[in-house]
N, C-alpha and C. Protein backbone atom coordinates (compact mmCIF):
# COMPACT_ATOMS: atom_id res chain seq x y z
N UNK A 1 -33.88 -0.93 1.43
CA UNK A 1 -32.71 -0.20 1.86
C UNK A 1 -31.54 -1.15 2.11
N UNK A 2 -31.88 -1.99 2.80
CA UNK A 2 -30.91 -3.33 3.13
C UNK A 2 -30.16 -3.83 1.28
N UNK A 3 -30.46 -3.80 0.36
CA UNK A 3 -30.45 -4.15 -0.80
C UNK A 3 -29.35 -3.17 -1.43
N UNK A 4 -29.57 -1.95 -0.87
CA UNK A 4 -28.74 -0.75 -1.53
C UNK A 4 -27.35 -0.74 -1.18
N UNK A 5 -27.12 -1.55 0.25
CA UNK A 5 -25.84 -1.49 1.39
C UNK A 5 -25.84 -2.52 0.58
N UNK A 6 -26.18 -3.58 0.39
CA UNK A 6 -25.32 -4.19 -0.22
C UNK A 6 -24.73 -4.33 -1.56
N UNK A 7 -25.35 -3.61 -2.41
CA UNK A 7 -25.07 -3.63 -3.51
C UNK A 7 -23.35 -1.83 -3.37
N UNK A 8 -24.07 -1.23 -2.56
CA UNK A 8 -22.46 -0.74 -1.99
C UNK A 8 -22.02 -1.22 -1.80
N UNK A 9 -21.77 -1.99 -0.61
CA UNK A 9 -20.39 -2.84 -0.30
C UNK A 9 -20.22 -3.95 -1.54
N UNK A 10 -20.72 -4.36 -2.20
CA UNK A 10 -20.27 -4.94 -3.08
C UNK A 10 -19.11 -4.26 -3.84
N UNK A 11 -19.61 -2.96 -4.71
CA UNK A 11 -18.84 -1.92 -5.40
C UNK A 11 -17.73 -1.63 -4.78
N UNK A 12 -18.05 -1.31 -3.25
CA UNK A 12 -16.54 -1.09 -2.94
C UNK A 12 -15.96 -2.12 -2.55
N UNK A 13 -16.07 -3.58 -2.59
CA UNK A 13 -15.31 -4.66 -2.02
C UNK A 13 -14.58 -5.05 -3.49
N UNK A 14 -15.47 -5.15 -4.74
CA UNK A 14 -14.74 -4.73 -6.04
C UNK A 14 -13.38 -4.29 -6.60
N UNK A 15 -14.13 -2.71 -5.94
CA UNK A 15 -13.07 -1.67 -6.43
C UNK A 15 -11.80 -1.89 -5.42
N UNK A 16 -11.52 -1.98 -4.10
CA UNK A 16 -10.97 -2.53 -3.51
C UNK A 16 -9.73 -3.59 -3.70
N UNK A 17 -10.82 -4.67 -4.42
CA UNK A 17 -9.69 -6.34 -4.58
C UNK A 17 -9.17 -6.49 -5.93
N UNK A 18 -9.65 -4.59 -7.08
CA UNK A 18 -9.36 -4.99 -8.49
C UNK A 18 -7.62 -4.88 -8.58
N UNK A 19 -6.84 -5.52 -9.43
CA UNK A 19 -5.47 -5.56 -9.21
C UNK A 19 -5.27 -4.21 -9.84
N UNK A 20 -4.10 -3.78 -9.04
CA UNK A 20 -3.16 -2.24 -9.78
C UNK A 20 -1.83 -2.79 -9.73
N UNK A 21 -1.26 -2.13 -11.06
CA UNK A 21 0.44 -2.23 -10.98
C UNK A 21 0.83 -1.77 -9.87
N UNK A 22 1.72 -2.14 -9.49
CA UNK A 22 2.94 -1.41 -8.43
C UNK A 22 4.43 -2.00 -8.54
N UNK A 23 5.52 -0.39 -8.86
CA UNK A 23 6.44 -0.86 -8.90
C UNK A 23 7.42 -0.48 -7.33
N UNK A 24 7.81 -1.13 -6.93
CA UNK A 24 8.68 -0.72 -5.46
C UNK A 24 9.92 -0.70 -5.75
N UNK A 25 10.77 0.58 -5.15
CA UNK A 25 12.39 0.76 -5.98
C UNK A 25 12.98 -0.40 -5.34
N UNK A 26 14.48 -0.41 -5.85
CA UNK A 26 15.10 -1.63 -5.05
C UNK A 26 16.78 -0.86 -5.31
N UNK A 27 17.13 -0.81 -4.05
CA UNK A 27 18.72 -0.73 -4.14
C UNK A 27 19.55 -1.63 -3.53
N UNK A 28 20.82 -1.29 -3.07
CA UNK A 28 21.43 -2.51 -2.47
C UNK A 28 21.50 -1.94 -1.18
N UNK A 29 21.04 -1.19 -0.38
CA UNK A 29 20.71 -0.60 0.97
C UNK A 29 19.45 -0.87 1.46
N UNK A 30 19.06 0.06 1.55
CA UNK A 30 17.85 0.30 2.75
C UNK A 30 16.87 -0.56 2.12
N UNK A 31 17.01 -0.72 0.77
CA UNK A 31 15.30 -0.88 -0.30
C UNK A 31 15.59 -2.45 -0.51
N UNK A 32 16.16 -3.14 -0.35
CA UNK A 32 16.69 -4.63 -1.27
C UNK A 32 15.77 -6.07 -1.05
N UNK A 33 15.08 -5.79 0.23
CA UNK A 33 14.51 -6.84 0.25
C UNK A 33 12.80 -6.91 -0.25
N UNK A 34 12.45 -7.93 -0.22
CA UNK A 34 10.99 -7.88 -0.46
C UNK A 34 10.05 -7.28 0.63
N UNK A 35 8.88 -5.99 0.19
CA UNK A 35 7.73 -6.01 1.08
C UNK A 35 7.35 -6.63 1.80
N UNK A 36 7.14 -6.87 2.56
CA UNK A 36 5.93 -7.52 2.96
C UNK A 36 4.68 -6.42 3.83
N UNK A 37 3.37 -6.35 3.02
CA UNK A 37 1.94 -5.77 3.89
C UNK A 37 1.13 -6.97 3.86
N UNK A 38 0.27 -6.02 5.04
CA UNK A 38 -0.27 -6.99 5.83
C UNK A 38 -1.56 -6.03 5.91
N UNK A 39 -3.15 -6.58 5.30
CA UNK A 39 -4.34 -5.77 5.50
C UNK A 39 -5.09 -7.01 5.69
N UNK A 40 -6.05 -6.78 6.67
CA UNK A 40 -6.83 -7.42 7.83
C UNK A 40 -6.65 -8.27 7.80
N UNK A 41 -5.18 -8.54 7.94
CA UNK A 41 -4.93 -9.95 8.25
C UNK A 41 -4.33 -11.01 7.47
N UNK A 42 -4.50 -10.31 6.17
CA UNK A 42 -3.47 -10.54 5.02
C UNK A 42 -2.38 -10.22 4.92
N UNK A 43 -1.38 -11.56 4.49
CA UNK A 43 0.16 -10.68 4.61
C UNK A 43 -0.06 -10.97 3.00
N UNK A 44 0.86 -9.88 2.31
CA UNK A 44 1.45 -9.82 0.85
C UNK A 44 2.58 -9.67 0.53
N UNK A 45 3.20 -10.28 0.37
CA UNK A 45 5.02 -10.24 -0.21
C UNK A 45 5.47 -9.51 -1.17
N UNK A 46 5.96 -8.46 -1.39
CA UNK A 46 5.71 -7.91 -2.83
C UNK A 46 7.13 -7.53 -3.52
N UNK A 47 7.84 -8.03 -4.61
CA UNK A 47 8.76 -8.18 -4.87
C UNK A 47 9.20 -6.54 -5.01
N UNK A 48 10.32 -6.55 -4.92
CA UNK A 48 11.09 -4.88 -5.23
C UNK A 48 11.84 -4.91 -6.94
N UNK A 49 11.28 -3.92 -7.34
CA UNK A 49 12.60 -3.95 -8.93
C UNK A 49 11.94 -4.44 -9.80
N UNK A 50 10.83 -4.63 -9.71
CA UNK A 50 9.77 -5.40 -10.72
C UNK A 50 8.39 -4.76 -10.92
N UNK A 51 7.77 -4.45 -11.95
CA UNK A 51 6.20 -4.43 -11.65
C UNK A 51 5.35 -5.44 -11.38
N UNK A 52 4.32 -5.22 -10.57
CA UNK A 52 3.48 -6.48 -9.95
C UNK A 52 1.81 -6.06 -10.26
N UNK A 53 1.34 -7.24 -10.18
CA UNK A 53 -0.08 -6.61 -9.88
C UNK A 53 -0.82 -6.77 -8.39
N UNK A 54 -1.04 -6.21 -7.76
CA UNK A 54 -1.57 -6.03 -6.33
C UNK A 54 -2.99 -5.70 -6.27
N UNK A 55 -3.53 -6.06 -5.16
CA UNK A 55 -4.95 -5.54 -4.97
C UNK A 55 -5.15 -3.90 -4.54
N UNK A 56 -6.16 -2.97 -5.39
CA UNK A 56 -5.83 -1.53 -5.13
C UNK A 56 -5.67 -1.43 -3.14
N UNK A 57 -6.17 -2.01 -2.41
CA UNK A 57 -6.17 -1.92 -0.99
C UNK A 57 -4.67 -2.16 -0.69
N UNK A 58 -3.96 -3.11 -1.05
CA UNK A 58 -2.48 -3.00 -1.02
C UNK A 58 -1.82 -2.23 -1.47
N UNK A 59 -2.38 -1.62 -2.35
CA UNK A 59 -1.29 -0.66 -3.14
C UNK A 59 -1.81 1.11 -2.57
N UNK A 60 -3.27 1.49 -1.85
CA UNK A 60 -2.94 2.08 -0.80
C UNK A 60 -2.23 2.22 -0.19
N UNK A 61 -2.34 0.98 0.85
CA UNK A 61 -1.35 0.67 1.92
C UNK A 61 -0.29 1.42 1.81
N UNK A 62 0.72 0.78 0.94
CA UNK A 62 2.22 1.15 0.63
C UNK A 62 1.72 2.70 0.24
N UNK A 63 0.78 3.09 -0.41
CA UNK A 63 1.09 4.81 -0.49
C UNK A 63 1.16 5.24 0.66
N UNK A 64 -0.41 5.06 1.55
CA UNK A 64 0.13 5.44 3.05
C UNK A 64 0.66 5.44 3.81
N UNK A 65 1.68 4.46 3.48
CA UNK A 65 2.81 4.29 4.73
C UNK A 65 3.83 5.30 3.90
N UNK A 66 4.35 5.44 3.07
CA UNK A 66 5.20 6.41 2.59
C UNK A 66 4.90 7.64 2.72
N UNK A 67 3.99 8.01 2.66
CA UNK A 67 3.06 9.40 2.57
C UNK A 67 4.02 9.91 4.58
N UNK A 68 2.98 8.86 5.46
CA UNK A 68 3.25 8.82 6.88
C UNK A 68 5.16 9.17 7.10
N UNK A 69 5.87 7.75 6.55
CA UNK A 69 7.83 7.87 6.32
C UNK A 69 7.56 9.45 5.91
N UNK A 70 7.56 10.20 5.22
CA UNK A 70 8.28 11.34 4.43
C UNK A 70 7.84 12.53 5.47
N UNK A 71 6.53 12.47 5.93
CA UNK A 71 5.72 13.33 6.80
C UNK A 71 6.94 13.61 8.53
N UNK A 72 6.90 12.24 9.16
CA UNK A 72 8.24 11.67 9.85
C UNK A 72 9.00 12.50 9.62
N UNK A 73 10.27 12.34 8.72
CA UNK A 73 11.01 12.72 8.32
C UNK A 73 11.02 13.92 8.31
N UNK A 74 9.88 14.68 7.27
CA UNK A 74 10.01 16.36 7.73
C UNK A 74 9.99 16.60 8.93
N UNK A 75 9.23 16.03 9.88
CA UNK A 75 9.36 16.47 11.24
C UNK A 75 10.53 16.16 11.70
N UNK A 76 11.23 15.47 11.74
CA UNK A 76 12.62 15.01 12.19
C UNK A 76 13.45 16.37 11.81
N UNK A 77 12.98 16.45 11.07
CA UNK A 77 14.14 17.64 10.10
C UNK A 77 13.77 19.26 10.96
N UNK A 78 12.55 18.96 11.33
CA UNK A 78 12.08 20.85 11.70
C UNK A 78 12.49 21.10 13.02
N UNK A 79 12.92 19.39 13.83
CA UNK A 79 13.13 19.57 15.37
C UNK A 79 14.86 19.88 15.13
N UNK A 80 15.19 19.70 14.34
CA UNK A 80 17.37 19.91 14.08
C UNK A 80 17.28 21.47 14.32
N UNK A 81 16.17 22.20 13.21
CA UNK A 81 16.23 23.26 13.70
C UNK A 81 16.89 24.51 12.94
């Protein structure tokens, strides 16, 4: 059984660290500078205006934090009223 956990966590430590594109917008406002995430302890710099390759756990990240911003935001919007 001990053999099986690990051969899971393997798969998902894998699938996890395999690289994905990610492109991040870039304007001359709010968006202009570089990313930076940070997962357990890892920081990642991630350029804006370019495609990159990232580890899929980073490129979570940035979905979930946007997902969270927009969620925010609707609520901001339902308390105006």
């Amino acid at each position: 059984m001990a053999k099986t956990s690990k051969v899971k966590n393997s798969a998902l430590e894998k699938y996890y660290n395999e690289l994905v594109p990610v492109m991040l917008i870039k304007d001359n406002a709010k968006y202009k500078d570089d990313l930076t995430v940070t997962v357990n302890g890892t920081n990642y710099q991630i350029q804006r205006g370019v495609q990159v390759m990232v580890p899929r756990k980073v490129a979570l990240t940035i979905e979930r934090s946007h997902k969270q911003e927009l969620e925010a935001q609707a609520y901001m919007e339902s308390l105006k009223g």
